[in-house]
C-alpha atoms as a PDB file:
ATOM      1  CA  UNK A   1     -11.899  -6.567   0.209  1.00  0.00           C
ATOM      2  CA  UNK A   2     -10.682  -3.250   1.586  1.00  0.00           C
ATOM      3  CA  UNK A   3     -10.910  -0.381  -0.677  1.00  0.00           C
ATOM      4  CA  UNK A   4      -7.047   0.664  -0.222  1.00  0.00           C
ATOM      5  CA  UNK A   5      -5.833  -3.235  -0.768  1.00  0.00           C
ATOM      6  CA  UNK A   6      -7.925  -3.177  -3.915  1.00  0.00           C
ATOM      7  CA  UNK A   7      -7.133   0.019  -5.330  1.00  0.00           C
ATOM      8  CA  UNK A   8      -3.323  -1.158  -5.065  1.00  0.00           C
ATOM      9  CA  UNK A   9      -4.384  -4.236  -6.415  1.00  0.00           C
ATOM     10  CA  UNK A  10      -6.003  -2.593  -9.696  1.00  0.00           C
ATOM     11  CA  UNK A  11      -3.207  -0.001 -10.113  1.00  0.00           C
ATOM     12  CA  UNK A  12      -0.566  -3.077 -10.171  1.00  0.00           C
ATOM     13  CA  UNK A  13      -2.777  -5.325 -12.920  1.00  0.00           C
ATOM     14  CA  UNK A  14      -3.187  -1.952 -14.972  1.00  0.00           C
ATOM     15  CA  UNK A  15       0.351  -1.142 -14.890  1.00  0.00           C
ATOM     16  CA  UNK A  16       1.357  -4.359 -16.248  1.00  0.00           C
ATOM     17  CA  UNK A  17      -1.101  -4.624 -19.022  1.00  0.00           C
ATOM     18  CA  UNK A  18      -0.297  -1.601 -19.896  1.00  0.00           C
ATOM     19  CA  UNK A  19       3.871  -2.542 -20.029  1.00  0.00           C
ATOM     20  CA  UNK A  20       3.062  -5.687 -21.929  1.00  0.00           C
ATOM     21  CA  UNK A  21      -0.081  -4.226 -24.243  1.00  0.00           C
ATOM     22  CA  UNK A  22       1.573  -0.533 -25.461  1.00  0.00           C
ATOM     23  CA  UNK A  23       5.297  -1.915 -25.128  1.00  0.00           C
ATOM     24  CA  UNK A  24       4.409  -4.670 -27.513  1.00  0.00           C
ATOM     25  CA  UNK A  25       2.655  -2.581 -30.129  1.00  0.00           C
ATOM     26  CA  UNK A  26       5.777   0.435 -30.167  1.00  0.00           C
ATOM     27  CA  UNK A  27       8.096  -2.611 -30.274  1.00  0.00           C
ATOM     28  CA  UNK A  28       6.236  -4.352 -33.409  1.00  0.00           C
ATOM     29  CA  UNK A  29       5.524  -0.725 -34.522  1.00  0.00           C
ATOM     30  CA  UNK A  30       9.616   0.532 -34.268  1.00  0.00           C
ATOM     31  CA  UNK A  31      11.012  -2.696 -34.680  1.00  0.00           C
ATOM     32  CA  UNK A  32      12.938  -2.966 -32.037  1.00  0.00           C
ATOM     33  CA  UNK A  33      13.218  -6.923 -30.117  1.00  0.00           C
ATOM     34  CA  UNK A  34      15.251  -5.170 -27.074  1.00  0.00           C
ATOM     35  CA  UNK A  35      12.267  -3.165 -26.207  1.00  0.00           C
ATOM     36  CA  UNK A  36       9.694  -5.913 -26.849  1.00  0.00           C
ATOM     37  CA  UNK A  37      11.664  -8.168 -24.729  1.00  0.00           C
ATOM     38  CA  UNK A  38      11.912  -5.910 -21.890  1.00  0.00           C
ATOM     39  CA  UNK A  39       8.103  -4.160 -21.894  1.00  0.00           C
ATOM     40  CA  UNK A  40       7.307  -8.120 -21.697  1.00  0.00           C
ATOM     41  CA  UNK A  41       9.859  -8.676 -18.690  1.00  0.00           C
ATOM     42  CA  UNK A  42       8.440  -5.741 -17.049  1.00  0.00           C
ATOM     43  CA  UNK A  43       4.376  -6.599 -17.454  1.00  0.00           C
ATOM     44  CA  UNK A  44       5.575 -10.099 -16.378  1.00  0.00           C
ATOM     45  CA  UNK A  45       6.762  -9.271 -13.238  1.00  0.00           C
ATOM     46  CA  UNK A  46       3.713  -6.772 -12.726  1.00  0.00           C
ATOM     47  CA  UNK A  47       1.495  -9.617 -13.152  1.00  0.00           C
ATOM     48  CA  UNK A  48       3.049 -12.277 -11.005  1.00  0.00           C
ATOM     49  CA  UNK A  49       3.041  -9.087  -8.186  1.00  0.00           C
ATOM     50  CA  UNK A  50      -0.626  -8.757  -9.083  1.00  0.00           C
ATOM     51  CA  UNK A  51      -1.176 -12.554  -8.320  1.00  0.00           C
ATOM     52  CA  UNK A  52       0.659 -12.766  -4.960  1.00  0.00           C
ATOM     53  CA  UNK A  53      -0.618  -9.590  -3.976  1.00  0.00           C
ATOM     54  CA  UNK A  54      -4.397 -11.051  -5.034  1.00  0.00           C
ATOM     55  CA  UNK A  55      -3.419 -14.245  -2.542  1.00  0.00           C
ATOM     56  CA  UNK A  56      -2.522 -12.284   0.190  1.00  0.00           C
ATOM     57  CA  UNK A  57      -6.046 -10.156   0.038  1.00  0.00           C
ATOM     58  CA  UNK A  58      -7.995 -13.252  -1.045  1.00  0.00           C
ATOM     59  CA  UNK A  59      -6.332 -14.983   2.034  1.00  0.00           C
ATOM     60  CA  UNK A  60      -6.331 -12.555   4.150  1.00  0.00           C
ATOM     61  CA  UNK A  61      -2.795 -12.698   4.900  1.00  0.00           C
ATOM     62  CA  UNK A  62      -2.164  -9.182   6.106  1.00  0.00           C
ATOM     63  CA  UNK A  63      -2.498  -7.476   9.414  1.00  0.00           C
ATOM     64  CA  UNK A  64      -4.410  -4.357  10.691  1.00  0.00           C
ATOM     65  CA  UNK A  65      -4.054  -1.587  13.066  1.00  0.00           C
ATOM     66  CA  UNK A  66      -6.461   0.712  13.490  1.00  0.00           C
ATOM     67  CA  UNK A  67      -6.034   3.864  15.991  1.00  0.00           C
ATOM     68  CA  UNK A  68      -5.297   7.460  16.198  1.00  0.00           C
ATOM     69  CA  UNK A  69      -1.984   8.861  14.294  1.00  0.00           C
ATOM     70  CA  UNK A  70      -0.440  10.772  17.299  1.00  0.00           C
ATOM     71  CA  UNK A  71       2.919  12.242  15.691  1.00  0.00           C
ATOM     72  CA  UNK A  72       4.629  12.214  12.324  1.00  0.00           C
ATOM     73  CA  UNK A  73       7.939  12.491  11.922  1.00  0.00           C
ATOM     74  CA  UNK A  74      10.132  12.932   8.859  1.00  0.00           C
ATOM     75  CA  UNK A  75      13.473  11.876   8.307  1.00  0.00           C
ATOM     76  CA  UNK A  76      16.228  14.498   6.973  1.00  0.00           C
ATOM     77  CA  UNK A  77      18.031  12.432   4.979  1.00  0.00           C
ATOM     78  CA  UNK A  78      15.730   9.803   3.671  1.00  0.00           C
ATOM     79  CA  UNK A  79      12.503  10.090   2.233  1.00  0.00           C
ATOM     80  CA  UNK A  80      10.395   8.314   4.815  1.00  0.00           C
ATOM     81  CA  UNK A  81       8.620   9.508   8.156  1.00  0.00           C
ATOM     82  CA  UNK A  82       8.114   7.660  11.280  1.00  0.00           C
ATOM     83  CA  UNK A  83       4.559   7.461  12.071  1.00  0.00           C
ATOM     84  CA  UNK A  84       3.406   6.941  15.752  1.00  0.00           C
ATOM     85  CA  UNK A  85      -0.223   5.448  16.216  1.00  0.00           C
ATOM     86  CA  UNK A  86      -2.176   5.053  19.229  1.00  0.00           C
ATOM     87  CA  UNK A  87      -4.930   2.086  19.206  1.00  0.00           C
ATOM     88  CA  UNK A  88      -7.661   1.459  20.700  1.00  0.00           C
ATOM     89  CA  UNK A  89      -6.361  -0.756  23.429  1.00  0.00           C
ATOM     90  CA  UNK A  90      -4.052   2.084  24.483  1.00  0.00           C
ATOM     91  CA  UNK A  91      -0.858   0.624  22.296  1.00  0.00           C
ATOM     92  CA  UNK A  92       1.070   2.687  21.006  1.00  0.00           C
ATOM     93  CA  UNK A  93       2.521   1.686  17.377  1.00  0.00           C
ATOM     94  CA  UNK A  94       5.918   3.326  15.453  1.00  0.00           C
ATOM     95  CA  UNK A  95       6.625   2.427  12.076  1.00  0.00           C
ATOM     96  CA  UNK A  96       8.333   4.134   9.058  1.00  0.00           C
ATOM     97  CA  UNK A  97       6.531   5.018   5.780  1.00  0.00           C
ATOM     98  CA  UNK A  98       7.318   6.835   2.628  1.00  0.00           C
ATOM     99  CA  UNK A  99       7.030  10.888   2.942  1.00  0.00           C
ATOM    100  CA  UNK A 100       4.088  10.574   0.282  1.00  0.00           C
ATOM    101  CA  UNK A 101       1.936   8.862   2.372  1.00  0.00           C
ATOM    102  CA  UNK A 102      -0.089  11.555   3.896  1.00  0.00           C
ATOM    103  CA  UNK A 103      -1.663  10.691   7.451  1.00  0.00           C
ATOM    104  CA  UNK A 104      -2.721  13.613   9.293  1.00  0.00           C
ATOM    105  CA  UNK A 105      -2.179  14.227  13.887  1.00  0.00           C
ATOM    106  CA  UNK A 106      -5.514  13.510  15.597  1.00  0.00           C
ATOM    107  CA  UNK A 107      -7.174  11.432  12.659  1.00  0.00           C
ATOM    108  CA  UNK A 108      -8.313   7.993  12.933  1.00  0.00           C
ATOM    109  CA  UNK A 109      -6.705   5.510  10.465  1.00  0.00           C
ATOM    110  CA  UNK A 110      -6.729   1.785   9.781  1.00  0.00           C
ATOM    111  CA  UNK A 111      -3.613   0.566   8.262  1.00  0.00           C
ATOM    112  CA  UNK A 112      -2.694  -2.762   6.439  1.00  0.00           C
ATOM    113  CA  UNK A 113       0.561  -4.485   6.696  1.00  0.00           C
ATOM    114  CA  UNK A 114       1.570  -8.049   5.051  1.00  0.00           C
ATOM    115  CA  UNK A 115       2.482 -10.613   7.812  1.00  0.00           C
ATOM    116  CA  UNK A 116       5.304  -9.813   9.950  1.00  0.00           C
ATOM    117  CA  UNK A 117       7.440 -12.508  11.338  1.00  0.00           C
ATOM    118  CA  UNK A 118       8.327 -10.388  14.364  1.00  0.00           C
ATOM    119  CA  UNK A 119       7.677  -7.555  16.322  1.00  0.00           C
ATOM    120  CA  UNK A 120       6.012  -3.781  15.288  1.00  0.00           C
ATOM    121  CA  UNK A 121       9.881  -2.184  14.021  1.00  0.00           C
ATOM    122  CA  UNK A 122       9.837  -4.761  11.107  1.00  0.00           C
ATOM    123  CA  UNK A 123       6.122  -3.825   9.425  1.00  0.00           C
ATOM    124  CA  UNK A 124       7.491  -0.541   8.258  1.00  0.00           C
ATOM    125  CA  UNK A 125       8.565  -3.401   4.569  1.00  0.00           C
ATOM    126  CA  UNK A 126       5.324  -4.585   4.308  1.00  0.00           C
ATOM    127  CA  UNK A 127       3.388  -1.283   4.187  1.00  0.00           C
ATOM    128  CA  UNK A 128       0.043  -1.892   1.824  1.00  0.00           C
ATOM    129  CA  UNK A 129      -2.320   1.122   2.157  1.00  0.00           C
ATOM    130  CA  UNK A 130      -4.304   3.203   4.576  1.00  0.00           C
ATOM    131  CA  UNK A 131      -8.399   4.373   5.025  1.00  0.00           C
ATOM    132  CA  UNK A 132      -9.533   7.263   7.137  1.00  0.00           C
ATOM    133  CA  UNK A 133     -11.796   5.597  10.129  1.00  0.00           C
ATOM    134  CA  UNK A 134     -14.625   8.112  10.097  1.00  0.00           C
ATOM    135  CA  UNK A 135     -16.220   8.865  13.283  1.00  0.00           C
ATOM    136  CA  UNK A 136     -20.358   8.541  13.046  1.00  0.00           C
ATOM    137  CA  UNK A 137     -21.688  11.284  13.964  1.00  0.00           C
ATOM    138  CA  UNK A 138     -24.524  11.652  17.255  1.00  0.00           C
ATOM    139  CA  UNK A 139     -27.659  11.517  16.487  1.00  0.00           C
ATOM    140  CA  UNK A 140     -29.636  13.611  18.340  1.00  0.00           C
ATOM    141  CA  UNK A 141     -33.515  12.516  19.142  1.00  0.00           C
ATOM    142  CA  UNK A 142     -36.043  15.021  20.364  1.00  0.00           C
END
């Protein structure tokens, strides 16, 4: 399992434990159904993203690029970027990301996507994570 796809993974199962466990004990502790009700709702839906997210890894449902980022570009007015990628092959891949997600000109990335139906513009939804591809080294024998 790849280390970004399980570190998302982790992060979603903790977050809704953590909705239904705390919300539940405040609610009990204050009283309060409204709030028990919708910390419940809330770790709910956490956990039925954790399971579909754990079917797509399991599965291996997802696709990959791996090159070099070339350009990023961010958008004014929204709060994404449009990240250009050059593979391996010699492709050259544009998609759109959140501004948070930090890849960096001239590095080597590999980037996981859930299935697409279509072409490249229509990964830019199904944006899972990202690892830096680091370049061994030369060794040098004498």
């Amino acid at each position: 399992m790849p280390k970004p796809l399980f570190s998302k993974l982790v992060a979603q199962a903790a977050i809704g434990l953590f909705c239904i466990v705390f919300g539940s004990v405040f609610a009990f502790h204050a009283n309060d159904l409204l709030f028990f009700i919708m910390s419940l709702a809330i770790g709910i839906c956490c956990i039925v993203r954790f399971i579909l997210l754990h079917r797509t890894i399991c599965q291996k449902r997802y696709q990959t690029i791996s090159g070099t980022c070339v350009s990023r570009e961010p958008s004014f007015i929204r709060k994404t970027q449009q990240i250009r990628l050059l593979d391996f092959e010699g492709s050259e891949h544009v998609f759109t990301v959140d501004k948070n997600v930090k890849l960096l000109q001239g590095h080597t990335y590999q980037i996981y996507f859930r299935p697409s139906p279509s072409d490249d513009a229509s990964i830019s939804n199904g944006f899972l994570g990202f690892e830096e591809i680091i370049k061994p080294e030369k060794a040098y024998t004498i």
